[in-house]
C-alpha atoms as a PDB file:
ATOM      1  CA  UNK A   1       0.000   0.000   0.000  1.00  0.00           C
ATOM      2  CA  UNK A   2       1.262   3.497  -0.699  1.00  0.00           C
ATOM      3  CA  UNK A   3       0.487   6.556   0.706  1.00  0.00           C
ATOM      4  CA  UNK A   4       1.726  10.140   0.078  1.00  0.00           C
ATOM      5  CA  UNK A   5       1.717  13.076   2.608  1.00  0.00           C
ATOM      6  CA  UNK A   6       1.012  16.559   0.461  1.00  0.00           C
ATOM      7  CA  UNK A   7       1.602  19.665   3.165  1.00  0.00           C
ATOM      8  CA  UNK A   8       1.312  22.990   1.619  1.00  0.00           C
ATOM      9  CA  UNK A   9       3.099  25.920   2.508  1.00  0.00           C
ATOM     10  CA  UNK A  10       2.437  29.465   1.792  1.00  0.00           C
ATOM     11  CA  UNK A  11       5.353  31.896   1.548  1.00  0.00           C
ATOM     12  CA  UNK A  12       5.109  33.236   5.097  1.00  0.00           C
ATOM     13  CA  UNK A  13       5.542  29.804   7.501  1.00  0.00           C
ATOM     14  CA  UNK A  14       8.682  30.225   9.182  1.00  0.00           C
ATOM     15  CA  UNK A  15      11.657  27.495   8.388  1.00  0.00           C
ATOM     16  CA  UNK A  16      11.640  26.262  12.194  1.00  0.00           C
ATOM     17  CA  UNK A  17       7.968  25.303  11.866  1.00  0.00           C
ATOM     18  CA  UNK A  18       8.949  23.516   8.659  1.00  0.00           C
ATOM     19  CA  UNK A  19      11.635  21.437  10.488  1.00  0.00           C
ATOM     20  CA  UNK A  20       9.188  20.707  13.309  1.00  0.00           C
ATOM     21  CA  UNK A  21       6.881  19.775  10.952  1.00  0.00           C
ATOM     22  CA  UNK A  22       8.980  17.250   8.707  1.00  0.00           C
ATOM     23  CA  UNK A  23      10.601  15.501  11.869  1.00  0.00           C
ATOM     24  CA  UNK A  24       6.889  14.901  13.447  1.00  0.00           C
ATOM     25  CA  UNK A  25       5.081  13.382  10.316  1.00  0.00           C
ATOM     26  CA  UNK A  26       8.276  10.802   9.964  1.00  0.00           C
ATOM     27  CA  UNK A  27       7.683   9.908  13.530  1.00  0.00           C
ATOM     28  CA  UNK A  28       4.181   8.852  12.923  1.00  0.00           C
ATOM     29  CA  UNK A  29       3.242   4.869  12.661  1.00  0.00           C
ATOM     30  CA  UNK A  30       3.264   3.425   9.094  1.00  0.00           C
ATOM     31  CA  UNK A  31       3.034  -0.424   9.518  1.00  0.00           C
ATOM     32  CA  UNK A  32       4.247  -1.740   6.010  1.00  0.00           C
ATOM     33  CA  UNK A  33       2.899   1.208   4.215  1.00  0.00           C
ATOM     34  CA  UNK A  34       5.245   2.836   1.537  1.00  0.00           C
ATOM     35  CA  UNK A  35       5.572   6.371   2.331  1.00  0.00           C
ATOM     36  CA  UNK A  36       6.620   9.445   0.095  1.00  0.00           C
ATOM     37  CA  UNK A  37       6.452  12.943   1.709  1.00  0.00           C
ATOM     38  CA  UNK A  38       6.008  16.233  -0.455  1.00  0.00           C
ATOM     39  CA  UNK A  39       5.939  19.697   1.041  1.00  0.00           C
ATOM     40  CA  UNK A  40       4.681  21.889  -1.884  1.00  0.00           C
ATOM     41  CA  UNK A  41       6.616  25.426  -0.907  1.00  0.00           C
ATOM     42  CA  UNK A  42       5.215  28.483  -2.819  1.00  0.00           C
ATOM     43  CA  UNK A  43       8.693  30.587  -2.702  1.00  0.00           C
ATOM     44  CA  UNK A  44       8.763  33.990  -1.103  1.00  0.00           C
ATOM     45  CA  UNK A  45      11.432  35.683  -3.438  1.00  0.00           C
ATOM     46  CA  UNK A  46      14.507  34.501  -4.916  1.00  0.00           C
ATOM     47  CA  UNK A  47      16.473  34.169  -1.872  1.00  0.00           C
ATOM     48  CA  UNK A  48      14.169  31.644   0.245  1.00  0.00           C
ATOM     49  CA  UNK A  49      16.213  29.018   1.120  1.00  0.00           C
ATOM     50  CA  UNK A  50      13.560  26.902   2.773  1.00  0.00           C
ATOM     51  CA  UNK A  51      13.332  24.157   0.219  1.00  0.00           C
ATOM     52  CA  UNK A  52      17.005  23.545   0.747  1.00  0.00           C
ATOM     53  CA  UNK A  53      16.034  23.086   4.363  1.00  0.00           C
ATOM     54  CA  UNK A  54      13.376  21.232   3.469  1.00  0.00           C
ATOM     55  CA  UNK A  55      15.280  18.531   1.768  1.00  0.00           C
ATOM     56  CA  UNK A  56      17.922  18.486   4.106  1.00  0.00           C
ATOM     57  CA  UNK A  57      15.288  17.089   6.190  1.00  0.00           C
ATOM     58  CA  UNK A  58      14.895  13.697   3.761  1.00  0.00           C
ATOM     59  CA  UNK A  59      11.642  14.965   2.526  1.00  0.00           C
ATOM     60  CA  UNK A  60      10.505  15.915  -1.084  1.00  0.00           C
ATOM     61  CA  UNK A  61      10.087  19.428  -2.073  1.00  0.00           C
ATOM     62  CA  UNK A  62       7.835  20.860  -4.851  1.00  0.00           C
ATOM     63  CA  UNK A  63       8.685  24.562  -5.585  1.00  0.00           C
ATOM     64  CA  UNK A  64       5.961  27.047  -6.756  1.00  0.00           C
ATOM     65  CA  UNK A  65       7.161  30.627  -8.033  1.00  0.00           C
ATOM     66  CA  UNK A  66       3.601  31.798  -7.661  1.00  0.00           C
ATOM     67  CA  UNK A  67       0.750  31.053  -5.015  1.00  0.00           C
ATOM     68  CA  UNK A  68      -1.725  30.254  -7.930  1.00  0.00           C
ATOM     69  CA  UNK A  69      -4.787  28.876  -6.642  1.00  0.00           C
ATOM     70  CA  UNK A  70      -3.554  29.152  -3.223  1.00  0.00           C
ATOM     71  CA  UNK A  71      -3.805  25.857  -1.000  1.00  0.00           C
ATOM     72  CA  UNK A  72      -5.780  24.399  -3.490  1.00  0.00           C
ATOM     73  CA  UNK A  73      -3.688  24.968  -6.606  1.00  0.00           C
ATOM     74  CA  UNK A  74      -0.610  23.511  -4.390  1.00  0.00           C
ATOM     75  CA  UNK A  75      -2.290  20.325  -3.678  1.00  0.00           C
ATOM     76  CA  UNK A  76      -3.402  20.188  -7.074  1.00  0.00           C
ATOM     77  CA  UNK A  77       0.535  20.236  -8.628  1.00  0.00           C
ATOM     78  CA  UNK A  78       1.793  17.975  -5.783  1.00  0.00           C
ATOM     79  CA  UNK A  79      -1.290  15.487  -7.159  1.00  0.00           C
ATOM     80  CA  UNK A  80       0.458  15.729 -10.470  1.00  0.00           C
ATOM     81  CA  UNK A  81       3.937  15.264  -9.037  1.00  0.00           C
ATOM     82  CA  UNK A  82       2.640  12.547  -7.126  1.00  0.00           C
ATOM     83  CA  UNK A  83       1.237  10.938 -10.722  1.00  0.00           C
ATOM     84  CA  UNK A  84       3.972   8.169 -10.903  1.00  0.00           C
ATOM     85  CA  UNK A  85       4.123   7.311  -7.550  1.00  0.00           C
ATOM     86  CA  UNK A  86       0.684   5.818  -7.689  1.00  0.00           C
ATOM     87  CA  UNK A  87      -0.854   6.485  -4.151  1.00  0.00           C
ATOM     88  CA  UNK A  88      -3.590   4.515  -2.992  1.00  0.00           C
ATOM     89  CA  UNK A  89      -3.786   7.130   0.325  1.00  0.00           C
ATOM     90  CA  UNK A  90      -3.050  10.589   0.454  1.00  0.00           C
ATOM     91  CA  UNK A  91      -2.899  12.628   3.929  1.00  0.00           C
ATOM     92  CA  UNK A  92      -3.185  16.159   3.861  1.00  0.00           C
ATOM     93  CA  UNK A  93      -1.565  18.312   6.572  1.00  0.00           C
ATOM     94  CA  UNK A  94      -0.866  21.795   7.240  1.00  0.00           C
ATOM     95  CA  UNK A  95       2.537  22.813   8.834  1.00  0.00           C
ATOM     96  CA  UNK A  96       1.160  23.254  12.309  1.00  0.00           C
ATOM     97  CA  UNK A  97      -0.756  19.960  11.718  1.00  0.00           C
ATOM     98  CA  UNK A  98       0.766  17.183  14.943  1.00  0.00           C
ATOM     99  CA  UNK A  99      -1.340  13.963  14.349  1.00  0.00           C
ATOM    100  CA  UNK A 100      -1.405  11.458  16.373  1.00  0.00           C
ATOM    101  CA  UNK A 101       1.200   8.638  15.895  1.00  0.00           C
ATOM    102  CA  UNK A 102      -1.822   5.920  15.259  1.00  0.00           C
ATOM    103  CA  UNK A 103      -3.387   8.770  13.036  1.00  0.00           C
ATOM    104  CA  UNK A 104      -2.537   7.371   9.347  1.00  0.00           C
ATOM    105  CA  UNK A 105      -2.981   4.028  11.061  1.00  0.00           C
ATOM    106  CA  UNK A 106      -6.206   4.084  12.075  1.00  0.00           C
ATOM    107  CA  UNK A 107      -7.277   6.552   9.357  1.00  0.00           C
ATOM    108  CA  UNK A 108      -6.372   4.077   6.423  1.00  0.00           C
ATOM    109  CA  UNK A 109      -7.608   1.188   8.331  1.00  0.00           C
ATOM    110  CA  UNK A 110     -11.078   3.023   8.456  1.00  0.00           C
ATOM    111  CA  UNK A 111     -11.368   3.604   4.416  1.00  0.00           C
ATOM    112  CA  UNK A 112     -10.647   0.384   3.875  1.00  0.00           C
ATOM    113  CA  UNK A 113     -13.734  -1.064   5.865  1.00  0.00           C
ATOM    114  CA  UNK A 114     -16.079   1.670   4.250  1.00  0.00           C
ATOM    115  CA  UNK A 115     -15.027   2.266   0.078  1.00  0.00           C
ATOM    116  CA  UNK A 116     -17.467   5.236  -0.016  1.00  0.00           C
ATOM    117  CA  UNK A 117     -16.329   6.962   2.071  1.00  0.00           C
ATOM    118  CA  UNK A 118     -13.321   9.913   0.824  1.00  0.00           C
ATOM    119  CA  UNK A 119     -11.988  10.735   4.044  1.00  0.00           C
ATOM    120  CA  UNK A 120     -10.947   9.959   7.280  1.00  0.00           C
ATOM    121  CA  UNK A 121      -9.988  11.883  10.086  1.00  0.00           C
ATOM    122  CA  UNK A 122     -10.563  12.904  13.583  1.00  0.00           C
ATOM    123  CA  UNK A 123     -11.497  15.410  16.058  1.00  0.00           C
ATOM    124  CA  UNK A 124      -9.171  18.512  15.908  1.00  0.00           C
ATOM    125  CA  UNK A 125      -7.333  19.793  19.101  1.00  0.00           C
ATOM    126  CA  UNK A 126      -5.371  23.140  20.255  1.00  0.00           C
ATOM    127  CA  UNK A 127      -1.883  22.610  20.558  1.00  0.00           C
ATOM    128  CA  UNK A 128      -0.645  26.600  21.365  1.00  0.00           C
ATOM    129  CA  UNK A 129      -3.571  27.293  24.246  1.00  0.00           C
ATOM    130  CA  UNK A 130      -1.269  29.886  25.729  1.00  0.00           C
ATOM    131  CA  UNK A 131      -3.114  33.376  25.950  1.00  0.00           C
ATOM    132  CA  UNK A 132      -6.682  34.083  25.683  1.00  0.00           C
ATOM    133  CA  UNK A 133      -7.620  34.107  22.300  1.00  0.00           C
ATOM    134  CA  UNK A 134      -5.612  30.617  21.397  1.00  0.00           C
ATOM    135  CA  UNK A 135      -7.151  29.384  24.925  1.00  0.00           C
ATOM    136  CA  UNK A 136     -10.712  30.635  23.828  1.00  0.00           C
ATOM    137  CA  UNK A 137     -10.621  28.648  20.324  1.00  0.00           C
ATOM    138  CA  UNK A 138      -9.532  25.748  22.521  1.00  0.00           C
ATOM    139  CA  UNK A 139     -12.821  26.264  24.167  1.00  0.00           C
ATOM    140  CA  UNK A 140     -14.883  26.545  20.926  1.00  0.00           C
ATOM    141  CA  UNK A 141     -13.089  23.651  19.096  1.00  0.00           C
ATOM    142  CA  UNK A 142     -14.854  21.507  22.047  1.00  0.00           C
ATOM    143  CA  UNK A 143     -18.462  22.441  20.994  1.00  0.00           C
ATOM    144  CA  UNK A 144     -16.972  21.321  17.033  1.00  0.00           C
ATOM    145  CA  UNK A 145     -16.000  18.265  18.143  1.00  0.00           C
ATOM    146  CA  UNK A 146     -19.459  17.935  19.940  1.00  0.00           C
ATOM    147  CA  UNK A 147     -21.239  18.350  16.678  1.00  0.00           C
ATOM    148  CA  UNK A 148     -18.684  16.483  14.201  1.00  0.00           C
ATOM    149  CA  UNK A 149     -20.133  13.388  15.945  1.00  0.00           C
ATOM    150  CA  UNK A 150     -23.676  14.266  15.181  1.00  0.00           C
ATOM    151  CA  UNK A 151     -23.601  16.315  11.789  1.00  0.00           C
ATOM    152  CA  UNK A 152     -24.319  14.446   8.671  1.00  0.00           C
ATOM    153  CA  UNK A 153     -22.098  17.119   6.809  1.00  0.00           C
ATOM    154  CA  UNK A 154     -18.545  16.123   8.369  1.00  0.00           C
ATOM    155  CA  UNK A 155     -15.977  18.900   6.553  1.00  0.00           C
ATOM    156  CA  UNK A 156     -12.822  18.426   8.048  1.00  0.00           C
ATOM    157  CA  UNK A 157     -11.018  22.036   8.221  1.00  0.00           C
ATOM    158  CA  UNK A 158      -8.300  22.322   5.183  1.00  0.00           C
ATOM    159  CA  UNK A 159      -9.142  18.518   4.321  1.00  0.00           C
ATOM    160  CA  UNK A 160      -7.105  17.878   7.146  1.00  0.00           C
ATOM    161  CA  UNK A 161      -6.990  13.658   6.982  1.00  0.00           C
ATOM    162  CA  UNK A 162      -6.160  10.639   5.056  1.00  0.00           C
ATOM    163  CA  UNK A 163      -8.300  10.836   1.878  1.00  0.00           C
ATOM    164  CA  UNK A 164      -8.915   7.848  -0.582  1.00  0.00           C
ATOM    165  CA  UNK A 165      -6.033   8.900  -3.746  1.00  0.00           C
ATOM    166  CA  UNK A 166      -8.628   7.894  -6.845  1.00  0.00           C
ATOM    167  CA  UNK A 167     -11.184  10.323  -5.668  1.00  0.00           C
ATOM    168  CA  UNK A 168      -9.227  13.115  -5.267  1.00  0.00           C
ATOM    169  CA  UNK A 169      -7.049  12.347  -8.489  1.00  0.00           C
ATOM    170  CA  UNK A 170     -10.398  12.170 -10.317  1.00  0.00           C
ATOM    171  CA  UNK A 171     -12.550  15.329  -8.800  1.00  0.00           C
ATOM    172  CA  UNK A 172      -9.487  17.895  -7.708  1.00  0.00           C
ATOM    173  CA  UNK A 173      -9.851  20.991  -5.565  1.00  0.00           C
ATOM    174  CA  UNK A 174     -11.399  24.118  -6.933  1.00  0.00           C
ATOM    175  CA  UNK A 175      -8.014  26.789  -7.545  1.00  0.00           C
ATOM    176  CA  UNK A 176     -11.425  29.543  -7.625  1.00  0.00           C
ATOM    177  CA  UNK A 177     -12.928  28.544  -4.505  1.00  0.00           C
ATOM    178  CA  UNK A 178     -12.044  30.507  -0.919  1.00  0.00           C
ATOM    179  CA  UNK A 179     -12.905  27.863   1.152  1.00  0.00           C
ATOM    180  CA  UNK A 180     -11.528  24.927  -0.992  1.00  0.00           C
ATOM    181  CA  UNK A 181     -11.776  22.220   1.613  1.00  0.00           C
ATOM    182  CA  UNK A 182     -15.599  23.078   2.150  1.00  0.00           C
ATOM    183  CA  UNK A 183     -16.026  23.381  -1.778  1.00  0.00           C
ATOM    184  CA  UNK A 184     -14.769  19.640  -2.017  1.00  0.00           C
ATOM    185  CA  UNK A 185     -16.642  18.425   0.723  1.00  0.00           C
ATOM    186  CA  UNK A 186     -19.541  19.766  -0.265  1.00  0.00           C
ATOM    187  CA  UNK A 187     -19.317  18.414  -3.786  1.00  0.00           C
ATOM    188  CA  UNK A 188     -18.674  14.589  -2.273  1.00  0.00           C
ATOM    189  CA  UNK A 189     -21.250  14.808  -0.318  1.00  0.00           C
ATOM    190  CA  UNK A 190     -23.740  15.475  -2.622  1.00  0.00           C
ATOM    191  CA  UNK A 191     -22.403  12.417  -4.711  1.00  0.00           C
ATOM    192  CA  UNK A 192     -23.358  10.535  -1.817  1.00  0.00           C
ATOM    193  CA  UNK A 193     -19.810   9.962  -0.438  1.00  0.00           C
ATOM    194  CA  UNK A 194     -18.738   9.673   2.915  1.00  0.00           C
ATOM    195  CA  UNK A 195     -16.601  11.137   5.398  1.00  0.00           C
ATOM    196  CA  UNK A 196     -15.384   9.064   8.642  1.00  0.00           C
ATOM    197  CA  UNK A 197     -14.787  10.469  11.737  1.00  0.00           C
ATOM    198  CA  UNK A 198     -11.989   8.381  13.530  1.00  0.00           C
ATOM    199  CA  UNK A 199     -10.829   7.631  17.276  1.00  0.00           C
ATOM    200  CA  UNK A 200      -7.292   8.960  16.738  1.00  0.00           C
ATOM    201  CA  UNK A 201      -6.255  13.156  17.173  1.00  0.00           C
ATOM    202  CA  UNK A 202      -4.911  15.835  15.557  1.00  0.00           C
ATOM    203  CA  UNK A 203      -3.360  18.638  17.397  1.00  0.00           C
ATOM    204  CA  UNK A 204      -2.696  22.186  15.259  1.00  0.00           C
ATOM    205  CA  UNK A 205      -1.961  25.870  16.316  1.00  0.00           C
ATOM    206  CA  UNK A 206      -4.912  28.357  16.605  1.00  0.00           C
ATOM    207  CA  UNK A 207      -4.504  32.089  15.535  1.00  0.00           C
ATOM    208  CA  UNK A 208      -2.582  34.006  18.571  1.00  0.00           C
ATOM    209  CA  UNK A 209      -4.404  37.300  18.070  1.00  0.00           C
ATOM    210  CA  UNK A 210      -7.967  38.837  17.520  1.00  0.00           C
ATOM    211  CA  UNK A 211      -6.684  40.204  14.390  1.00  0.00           C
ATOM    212  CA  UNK A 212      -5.407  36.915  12.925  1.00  0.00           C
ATOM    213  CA  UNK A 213      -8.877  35.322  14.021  1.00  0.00           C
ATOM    214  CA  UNK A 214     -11.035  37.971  12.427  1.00  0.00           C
ATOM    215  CA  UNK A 215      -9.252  37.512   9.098  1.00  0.00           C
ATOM    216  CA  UNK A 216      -9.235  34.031   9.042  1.00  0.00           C
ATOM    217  CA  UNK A 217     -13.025  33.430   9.906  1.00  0.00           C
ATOM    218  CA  UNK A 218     -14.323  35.975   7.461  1.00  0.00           C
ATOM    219  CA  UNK A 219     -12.459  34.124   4.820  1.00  0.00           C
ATOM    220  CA  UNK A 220     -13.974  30.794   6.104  1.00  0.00           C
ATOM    221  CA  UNK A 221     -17.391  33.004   5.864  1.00  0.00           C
ATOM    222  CA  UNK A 222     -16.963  34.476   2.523  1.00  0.00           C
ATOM    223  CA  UNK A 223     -16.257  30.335   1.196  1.00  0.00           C
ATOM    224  CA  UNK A 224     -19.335  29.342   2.738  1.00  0.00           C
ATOM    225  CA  UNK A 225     -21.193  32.040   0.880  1.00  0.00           C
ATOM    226  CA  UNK A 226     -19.570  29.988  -2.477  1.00  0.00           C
ATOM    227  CA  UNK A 227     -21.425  27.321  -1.582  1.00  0.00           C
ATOM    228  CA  UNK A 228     -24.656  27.801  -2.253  1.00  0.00           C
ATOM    229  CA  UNK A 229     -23.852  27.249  -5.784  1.00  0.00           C
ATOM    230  CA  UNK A 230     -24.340  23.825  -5.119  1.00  0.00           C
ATOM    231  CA  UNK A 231     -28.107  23.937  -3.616  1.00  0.00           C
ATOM    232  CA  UNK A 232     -29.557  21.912  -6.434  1.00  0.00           C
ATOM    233  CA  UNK A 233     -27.116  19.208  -6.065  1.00  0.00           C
ATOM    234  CA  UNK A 234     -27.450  18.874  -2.364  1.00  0.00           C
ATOM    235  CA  UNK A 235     -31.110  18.558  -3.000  1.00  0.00           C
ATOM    236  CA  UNK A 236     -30.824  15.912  -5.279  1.00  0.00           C
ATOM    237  CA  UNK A 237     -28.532  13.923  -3.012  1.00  0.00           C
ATOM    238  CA  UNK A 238     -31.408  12.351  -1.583  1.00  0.00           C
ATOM    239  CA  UNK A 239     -29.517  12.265   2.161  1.00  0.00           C
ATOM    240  CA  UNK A 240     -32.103  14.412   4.846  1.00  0.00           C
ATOM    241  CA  UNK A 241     -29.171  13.861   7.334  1.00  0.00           C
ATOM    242  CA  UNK A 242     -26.488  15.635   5.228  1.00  0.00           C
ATOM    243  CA  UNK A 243     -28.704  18.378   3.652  1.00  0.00           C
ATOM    244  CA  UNK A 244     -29.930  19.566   7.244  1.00  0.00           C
ATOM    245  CA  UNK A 245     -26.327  19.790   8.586  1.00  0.00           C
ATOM    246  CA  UNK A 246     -25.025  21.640   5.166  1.00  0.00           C
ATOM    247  CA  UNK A 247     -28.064  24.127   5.727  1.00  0.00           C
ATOM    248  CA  UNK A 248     -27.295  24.797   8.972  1.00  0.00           C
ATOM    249  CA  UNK A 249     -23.363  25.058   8.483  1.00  0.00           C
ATOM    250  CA  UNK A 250     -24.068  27.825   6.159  1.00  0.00           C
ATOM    251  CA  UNK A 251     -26.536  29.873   8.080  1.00  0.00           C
ATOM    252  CA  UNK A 252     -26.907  29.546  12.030  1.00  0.00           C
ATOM    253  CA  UNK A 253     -23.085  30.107  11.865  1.00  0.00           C
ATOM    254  CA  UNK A 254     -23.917  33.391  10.656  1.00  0.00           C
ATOM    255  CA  UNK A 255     -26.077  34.841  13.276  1.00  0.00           C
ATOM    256  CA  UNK A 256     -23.917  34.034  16.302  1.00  0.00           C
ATOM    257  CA  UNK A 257     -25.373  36.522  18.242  1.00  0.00           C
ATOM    258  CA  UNK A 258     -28.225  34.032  18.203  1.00  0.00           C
ATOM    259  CA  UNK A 259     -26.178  31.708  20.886  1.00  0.00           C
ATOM    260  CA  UNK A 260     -24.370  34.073  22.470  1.00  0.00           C
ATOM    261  CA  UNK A 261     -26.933  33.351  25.460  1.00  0.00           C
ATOM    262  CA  UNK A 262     -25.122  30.014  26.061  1.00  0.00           C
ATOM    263  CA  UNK A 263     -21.944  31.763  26.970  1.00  0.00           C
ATOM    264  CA  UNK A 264     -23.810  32.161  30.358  1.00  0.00           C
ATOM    265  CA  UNK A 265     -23.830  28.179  30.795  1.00  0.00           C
ATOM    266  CA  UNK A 266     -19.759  27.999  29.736  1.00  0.00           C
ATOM    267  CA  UNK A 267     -18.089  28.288  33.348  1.00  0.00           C
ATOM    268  CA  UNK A 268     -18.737  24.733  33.911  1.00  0.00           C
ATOM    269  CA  UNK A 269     -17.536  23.401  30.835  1.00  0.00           C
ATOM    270  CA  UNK A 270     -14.447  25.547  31.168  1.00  0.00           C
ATOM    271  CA  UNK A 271     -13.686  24.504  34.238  1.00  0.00           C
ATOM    272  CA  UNK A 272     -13.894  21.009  33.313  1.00  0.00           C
ATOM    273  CA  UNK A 273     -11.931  21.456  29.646  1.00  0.00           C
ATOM    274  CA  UNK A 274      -9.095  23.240  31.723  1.00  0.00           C
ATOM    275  CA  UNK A 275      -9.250  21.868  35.357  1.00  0.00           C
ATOM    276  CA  UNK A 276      -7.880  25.639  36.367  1.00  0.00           C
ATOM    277  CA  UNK A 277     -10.026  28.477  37.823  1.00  0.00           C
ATOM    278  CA  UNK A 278      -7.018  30.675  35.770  1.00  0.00           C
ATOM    279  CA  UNK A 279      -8.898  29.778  32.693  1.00  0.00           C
ATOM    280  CA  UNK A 280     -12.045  31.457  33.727  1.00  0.00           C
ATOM    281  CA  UNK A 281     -11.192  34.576  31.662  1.00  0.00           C
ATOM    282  CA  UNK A 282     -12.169  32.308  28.920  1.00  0.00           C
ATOM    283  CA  UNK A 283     -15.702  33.468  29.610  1.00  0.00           C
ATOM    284  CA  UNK A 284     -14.935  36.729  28.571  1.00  0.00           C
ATOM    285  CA  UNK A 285     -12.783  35.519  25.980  1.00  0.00           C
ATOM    286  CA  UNK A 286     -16.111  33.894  24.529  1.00  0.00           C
ATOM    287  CA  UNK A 287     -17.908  36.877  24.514  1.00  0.00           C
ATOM    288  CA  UNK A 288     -15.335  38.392  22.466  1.00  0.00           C
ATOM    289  CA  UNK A 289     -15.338  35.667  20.399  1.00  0.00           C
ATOM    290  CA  UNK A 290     -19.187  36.045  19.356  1.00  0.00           C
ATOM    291  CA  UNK A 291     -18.726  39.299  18.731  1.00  0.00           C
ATOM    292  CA  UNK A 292     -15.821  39.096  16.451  1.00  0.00           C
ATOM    293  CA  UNK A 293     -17.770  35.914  14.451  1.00  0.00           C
ATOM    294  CA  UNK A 294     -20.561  38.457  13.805  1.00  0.00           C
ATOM    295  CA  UNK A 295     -18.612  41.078  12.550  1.00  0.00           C
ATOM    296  CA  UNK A 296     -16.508  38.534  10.612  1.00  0.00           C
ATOM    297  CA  UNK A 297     -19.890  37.057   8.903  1.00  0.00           C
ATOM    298  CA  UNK A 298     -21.366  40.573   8.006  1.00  0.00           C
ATOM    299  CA  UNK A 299     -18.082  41.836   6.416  1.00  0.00           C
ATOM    300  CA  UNK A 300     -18.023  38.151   4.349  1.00  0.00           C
ATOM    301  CA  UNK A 301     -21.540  38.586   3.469  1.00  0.00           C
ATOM    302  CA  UNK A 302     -21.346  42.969   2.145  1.00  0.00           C
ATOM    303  CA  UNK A 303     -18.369  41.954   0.547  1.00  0.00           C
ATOM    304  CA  UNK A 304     -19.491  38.733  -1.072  1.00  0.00           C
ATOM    305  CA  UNK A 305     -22.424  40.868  -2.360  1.00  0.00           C
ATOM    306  CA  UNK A 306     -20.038  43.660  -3.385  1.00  0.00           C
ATOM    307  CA  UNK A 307     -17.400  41.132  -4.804  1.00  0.00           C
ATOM    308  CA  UNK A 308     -15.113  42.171  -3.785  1.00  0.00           C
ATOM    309  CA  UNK A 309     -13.097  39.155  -2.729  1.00  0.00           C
ATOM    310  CA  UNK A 310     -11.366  37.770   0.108  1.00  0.00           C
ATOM    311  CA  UNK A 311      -7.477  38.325   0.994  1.00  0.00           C
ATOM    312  CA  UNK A 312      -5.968  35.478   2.219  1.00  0.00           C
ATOM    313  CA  UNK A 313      -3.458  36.470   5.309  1.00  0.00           C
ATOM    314  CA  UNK A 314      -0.269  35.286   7.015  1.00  0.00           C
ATOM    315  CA  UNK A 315      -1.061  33.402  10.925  1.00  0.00           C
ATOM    316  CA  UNK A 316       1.583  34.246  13.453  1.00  0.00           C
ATOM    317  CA  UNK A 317       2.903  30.531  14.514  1.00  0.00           C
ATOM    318  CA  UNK A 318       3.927  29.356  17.957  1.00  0.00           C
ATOM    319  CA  UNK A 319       7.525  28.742  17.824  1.00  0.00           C
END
């Protein structure tokens, strides 16, 4: 069996997040699997020298002069680098991405008991909870977690998981679409495919400022607006379960204000998440938090009506 890791990386992740990167995926449990690891690095001028780094590290490197199609159009030239190798798995994984060490594992052993569905993967955890906004997505990620059990519309954030190679290979990511991970989801859902939701973890960094936060959800809410392009063929996907939690995704989440109420009910849950009364400011943290998702959807949806785009910024990392 071979599987191939693709991890994209724009032009502003630092080199030591690289190196912490490549070390931990080559760590990870791989049974007898043959493994081939490609970091597709869109360059950041003529003198980055992270690619050199990069290989250093025993990994492959695919180097893009431009950031065409963004995350999307990188996974889509390391699928065609990846043509000869022939991969019957592919995982997908951001830089600040730290699965699990059972995580392929498990993930791989899942498709193979269910061949409809596309992906596996698993509930999503804060790695960097170390001031109060990073600490109050740690908080927030537990009610996604809550609902990725429940939801028939499982979208895994940036596809992050072990996807089935021939389905990807055959249907690609959309190098127009903000929210490309949601776009593709969306689209195998509708054609009735699956998406597993596996006892393993994955561990990633969460914006470190309000700033960072702000633009990174009204991107998320500007892709969601895409989808609605797809209406009919979620209708005609015959699956109440799915089109119910796609419906929902893509409009309670933008009136937030509408369960801001429940923030009154978090001190128990926080206490319990954190097991330390210094957490408490998490409360208030959560009320910021609503606040800055409702701003974030009303900017995505003026300037979706306007179109006037999205701009897709750099994320200060934990070091």
């Amino acid at each position: 069996m071979r599987v191939a890791i693709i991890v994209p990386v724009s032009p502003y992740e630092p080199a030591e997040i690289l190196v912490q990167s490549v070390r931990h995926l080559k760590s990870l449990e791989f049974g007898k699997m043959r493994v081939k690891i490609l970091y597709v690095l869109d360059l950041n001028g003529k003198n980055d020298n992270r690619g050199e780094i990069l290989k250093k590290e025993g990994v492959e490197v695919l180097q893009r002069e431009n950031t065409r199609g963004k995350r999307a159009g990188a996974i889509n030239d390391a699928l065609k680098a990846l043509k000869d190798f022939k991969p019957t798995y592919i995982a997908i994984f951001d830089v600040d991405s730290r699965p699990a060490k059972d995580f392929i594992v498990k993930c791989v052993k899942a498709l193979d008991a269910e061949p409809r569905a596309y992906i596996a993967s698993s509930p999503r955890y804060i790695s960097n909870a170390t001031n109060l906004v990073s600490s109050t997505i740690c908080a927030e990620y537990m009610l996604i977690n809550f609902l990725l059990k429940r939801t028939g519309f499982k979208q895994f954030n940036g596809l992050i998981g072990v996807l089935r190679a021939d389905y990807l290979f055959k249907y690609r990511l959309k190098e127009d679409a903000v929210a490309e991970d949601a776009d593709f989801a969306t689209r195998m859902h509708a054609k009735r495919f699956k998406a597993l939701l596996v006892n393993t973890a994955v561990y990633e960094q969460a914006p470190l400022t309000w700033r960072d936060l702000l633009n990174q959800r009204e991107r998320w809410y500007y892709g969601g607006l895409q989808l609605w392009k797809y209406w009919k063929d979620v209708k005609r996907s015959g699956r109440p379960k799915f089109i119910r939690g796609w419906v929902m995704a893509l409009t309670l989440t933008y009136f937030v204000f509408l369960l801001s109420p429940l923030i009154l009910l978090s001190p128990p849950l926080i206490l319990y998440k954190f097991k330390n009364v210094k957490k408490l400011p998490v409360i208030a943290g959560l009320a910021i938090h609503a606040f800055l998702l409702q701003y974030a959807a009303f900017r995505a949806m003026v300037n979706f009506g306007k179109k006037k785009g999205v701009e897709w910024k750099a994320i200060k990392r934990s070091l």
